[in-house]
C-alpha atoms as a PDB file:
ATOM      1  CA  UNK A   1      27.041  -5.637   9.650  1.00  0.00           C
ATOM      2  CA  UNK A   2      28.117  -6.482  13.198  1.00  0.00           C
ATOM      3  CA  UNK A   3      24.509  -6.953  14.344  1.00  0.00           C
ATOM      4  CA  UNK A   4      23.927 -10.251  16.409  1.00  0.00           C
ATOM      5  CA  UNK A   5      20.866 -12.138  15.127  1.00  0.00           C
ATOM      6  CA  UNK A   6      17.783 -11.304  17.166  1.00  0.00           C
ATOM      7  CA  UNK A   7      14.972 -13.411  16.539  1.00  0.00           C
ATOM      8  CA  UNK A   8      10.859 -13.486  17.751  1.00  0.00           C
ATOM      9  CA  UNK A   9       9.386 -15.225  20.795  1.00  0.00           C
ATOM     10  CA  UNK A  10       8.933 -17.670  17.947  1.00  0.00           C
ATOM     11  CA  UNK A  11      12.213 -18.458  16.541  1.00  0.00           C
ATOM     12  CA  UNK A  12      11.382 -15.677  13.307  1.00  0.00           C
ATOM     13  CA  UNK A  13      13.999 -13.723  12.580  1.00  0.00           C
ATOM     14  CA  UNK A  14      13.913  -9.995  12.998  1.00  0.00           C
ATOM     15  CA  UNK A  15      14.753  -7.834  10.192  1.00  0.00           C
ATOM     16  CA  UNK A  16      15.965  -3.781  10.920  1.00  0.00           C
ATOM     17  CA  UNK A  17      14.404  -1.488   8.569  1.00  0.00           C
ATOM     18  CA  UNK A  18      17.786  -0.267   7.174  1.00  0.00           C
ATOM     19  CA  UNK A  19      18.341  -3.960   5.727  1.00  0.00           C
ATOM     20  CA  UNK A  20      14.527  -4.312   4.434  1.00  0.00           C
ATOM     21  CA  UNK A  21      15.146  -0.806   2.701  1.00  0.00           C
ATOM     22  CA  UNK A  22      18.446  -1.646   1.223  1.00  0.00           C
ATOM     23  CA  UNK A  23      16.415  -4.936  -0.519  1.00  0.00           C
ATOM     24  CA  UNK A  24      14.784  -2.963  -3.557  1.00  0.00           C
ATOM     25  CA  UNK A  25      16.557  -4.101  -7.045  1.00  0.00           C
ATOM     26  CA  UNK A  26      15.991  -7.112  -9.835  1.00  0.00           C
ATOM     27  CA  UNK A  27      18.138  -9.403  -7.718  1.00  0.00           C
ATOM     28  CA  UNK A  28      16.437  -8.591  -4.281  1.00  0.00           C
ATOM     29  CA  UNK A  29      13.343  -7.262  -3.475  1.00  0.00           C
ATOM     30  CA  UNK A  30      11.376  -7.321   0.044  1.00  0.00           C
ATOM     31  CA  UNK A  31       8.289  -5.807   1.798  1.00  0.00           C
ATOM     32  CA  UNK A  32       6.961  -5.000   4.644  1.00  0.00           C
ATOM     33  CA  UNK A  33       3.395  -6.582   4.834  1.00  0.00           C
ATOM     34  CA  UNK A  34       1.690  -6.561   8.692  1.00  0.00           C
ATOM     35  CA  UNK A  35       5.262  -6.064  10.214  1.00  0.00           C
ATOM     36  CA  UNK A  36       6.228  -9.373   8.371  1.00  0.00           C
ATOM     37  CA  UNK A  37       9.016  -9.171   5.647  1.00  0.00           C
ATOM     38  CA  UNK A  38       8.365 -11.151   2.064  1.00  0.00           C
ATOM     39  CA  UNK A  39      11.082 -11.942  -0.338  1.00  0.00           C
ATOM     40  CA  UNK A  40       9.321 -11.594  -3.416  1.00  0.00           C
ATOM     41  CA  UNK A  41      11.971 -11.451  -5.833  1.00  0.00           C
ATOM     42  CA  UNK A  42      11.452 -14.855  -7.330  1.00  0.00           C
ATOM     43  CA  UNK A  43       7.761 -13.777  -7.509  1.00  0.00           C
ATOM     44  CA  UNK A  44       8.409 -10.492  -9.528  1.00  0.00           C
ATOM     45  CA  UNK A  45       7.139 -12.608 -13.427  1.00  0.00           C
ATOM     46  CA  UNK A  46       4.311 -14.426 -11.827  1.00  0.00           C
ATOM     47  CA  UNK A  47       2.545 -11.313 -10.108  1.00  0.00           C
ATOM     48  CA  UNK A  48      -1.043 -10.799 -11.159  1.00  0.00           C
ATOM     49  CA  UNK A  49      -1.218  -7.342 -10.627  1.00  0.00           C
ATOM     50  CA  UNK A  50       2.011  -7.059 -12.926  1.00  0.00           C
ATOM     51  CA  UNK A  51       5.489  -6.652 -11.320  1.00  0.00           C
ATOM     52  CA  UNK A  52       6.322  -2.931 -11.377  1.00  0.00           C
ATOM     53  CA  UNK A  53       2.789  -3.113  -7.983  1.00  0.00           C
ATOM     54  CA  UNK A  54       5.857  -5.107  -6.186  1.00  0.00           C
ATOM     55  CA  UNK A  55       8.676  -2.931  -7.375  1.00  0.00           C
ATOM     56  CA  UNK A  56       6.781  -0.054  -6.123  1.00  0.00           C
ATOM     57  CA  UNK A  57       6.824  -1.262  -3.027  1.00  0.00           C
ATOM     58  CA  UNK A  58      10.325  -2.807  -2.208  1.00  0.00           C
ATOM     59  CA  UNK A  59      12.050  -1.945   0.307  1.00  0.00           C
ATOM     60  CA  UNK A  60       9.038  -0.507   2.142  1.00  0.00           C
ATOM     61  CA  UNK A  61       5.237  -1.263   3.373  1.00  0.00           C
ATOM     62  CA  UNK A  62       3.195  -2.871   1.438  1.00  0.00           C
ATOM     63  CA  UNK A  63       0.197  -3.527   3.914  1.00  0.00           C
ATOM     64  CA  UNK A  64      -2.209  -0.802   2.524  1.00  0.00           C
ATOM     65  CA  UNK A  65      -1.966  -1.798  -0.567  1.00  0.00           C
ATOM     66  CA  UNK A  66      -1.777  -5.090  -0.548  1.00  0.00           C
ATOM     67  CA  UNK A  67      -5.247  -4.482   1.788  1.00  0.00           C
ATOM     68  CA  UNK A  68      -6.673  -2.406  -0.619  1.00  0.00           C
ATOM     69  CA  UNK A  69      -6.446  -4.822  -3.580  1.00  0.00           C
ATOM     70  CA  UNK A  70      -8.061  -7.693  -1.396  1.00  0.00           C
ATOM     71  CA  UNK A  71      -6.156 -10.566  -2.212  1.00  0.00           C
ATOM     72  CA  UNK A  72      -8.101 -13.887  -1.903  1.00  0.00           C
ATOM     73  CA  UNK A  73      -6.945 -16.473   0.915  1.00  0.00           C
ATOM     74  CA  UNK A  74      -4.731 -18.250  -1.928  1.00  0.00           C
ATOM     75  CA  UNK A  75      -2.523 -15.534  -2.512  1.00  0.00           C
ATOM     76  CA  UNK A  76      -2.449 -15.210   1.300  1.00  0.00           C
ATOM     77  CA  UNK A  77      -1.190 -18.312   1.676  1.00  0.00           C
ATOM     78  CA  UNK A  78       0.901 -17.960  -1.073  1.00  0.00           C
ATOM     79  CA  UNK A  79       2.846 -14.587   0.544  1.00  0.00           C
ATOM     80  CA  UNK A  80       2.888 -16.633   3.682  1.00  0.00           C
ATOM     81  CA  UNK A  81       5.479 -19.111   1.550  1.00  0.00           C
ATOM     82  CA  UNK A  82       7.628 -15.853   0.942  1.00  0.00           C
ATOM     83  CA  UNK A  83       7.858 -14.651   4.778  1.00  0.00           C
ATOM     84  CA  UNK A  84      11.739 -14.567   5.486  1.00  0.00           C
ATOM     85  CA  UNK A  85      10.735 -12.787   8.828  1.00  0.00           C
ATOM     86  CA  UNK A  86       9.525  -9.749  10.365  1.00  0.00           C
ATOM     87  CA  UNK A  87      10.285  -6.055  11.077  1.00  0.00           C
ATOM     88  CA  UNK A  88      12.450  -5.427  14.097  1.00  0.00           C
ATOM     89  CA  UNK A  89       9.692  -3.878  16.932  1.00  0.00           C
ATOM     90  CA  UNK A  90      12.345  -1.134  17.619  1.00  0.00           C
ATOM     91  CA  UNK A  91      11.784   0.309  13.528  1.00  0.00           C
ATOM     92  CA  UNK A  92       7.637  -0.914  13.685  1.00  0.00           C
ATOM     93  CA  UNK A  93       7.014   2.860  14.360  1.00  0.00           C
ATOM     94  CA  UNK A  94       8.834   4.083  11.575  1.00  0.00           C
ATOM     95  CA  UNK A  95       6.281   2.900   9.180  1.00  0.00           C
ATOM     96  CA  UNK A  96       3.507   3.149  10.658  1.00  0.00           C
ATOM     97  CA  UNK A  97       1.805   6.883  10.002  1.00  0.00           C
ATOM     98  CA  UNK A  98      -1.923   6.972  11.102  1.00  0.00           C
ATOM     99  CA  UNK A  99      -1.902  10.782  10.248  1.00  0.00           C
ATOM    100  CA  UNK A 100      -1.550  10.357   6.160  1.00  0.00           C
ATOM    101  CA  UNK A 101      -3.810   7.929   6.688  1.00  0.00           C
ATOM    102  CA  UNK A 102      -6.475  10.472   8.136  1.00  0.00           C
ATOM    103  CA  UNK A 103      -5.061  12.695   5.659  1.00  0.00           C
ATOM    104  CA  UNK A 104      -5.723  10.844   2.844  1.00  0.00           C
ATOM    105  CA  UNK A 105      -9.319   9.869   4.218  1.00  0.00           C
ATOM    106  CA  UNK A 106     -10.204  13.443   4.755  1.00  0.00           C
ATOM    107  CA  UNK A 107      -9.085  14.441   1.577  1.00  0.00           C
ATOM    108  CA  UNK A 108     -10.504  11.714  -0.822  1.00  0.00           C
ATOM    109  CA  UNK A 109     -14.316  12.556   1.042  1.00  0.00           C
ATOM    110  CA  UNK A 110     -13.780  16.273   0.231  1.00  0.00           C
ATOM    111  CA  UNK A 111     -13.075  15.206  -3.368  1.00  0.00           C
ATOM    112  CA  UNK A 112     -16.216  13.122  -3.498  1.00  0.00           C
ATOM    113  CA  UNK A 113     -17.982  15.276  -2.552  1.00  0.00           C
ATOM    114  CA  UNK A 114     -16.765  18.288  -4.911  1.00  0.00           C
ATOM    115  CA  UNK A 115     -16.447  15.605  -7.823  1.00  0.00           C
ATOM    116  CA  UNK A 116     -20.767  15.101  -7.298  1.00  0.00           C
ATOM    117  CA  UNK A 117     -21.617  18.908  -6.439  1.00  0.00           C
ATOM    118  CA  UNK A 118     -19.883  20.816  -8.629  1.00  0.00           C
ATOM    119  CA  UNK A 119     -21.231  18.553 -11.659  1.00  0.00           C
ATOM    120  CA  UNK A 120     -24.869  18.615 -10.392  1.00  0.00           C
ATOM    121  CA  UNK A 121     -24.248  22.529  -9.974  1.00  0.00           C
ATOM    122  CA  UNK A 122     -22.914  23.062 -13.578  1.00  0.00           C
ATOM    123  CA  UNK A 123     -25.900  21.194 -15.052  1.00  0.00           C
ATOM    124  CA  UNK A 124     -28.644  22.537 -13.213  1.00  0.00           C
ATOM    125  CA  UNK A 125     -27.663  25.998 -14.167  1.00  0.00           C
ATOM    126  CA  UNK A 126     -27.046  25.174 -17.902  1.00  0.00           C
ATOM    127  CA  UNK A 127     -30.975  23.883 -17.348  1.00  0.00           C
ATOM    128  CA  UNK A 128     -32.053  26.575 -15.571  1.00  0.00           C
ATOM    129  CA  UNK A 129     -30.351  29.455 -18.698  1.00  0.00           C
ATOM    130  CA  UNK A 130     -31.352  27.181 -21.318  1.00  0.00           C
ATOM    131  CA  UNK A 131     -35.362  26.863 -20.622  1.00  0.00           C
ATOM    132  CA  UNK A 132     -34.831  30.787 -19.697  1.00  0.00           C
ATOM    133  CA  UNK A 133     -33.983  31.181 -23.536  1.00  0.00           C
ATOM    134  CA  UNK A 134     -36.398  28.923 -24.858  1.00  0.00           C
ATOM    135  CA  UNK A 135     -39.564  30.132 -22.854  1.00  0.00           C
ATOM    136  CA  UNK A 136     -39.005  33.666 -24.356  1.00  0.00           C
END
């Protein structure tokens, strides 16, 4: 890989996406969490949440879902022992997608809402045939 080192304002080294993406097996795995890359490989046996949640992830971002589980300030800290560096700013766009995110949000309201609805529909009509039939 004839790529010079580049490395942060502050001395962190800069990681290209291609590299992060080829670090996804038993003997290597990174993530992307908040444009900062982990080595978690060591880590893999002593995950919590189990480690086929990191092995899902390798090799890619992780910052939604680690977000979404809302780990505790320890485990914060703890990732923060793992940071090897962060994602190049030239490949920060290629992860980023604020349009599945609206997607997804769109989607998981509409499905609330038809998940409550359509219930509350069902039953009030069984009610309504049922005391139809009995008040005869």
């Amino acid at each position: 890989m004839g790529e010079k080192e580049e490395k942060s304002p502050d001395g962190v080294k800069y990681f290209r996406l291609s590299e992060i993406e080829a670090q996804n097996s038993f003997k290597s795995t990174w993530i992307i969490i908040h444009n900062k890359v982990y080595d978690v490989t060591k880590f893999l046996d002593e995950h919590p949440g189990g480690e086929e949640v990191l092995r899902e992830q390798a090799g890619g971002n992780a910052t939604e879902s680690f977000e979404d589980v809302g780990h505790s300030t320890d485990a914060r800290e703890m990732a923060a022992s793992m940071m090897i560096g962060e994602l190049h700013p030239d490949d920060r766009h290629k992860i980023s997608k604020p349009v599945e995110t609206l997607v997804t949000t769109a989607m998981e309201q509409s499905s609330w809402w038809s998940t409550l609805i359509l219930p509350t529909l069902a039953a009030a009509i069984v009610t309504l045939i049922y005391r139809v039939y009995t008040a005869e």
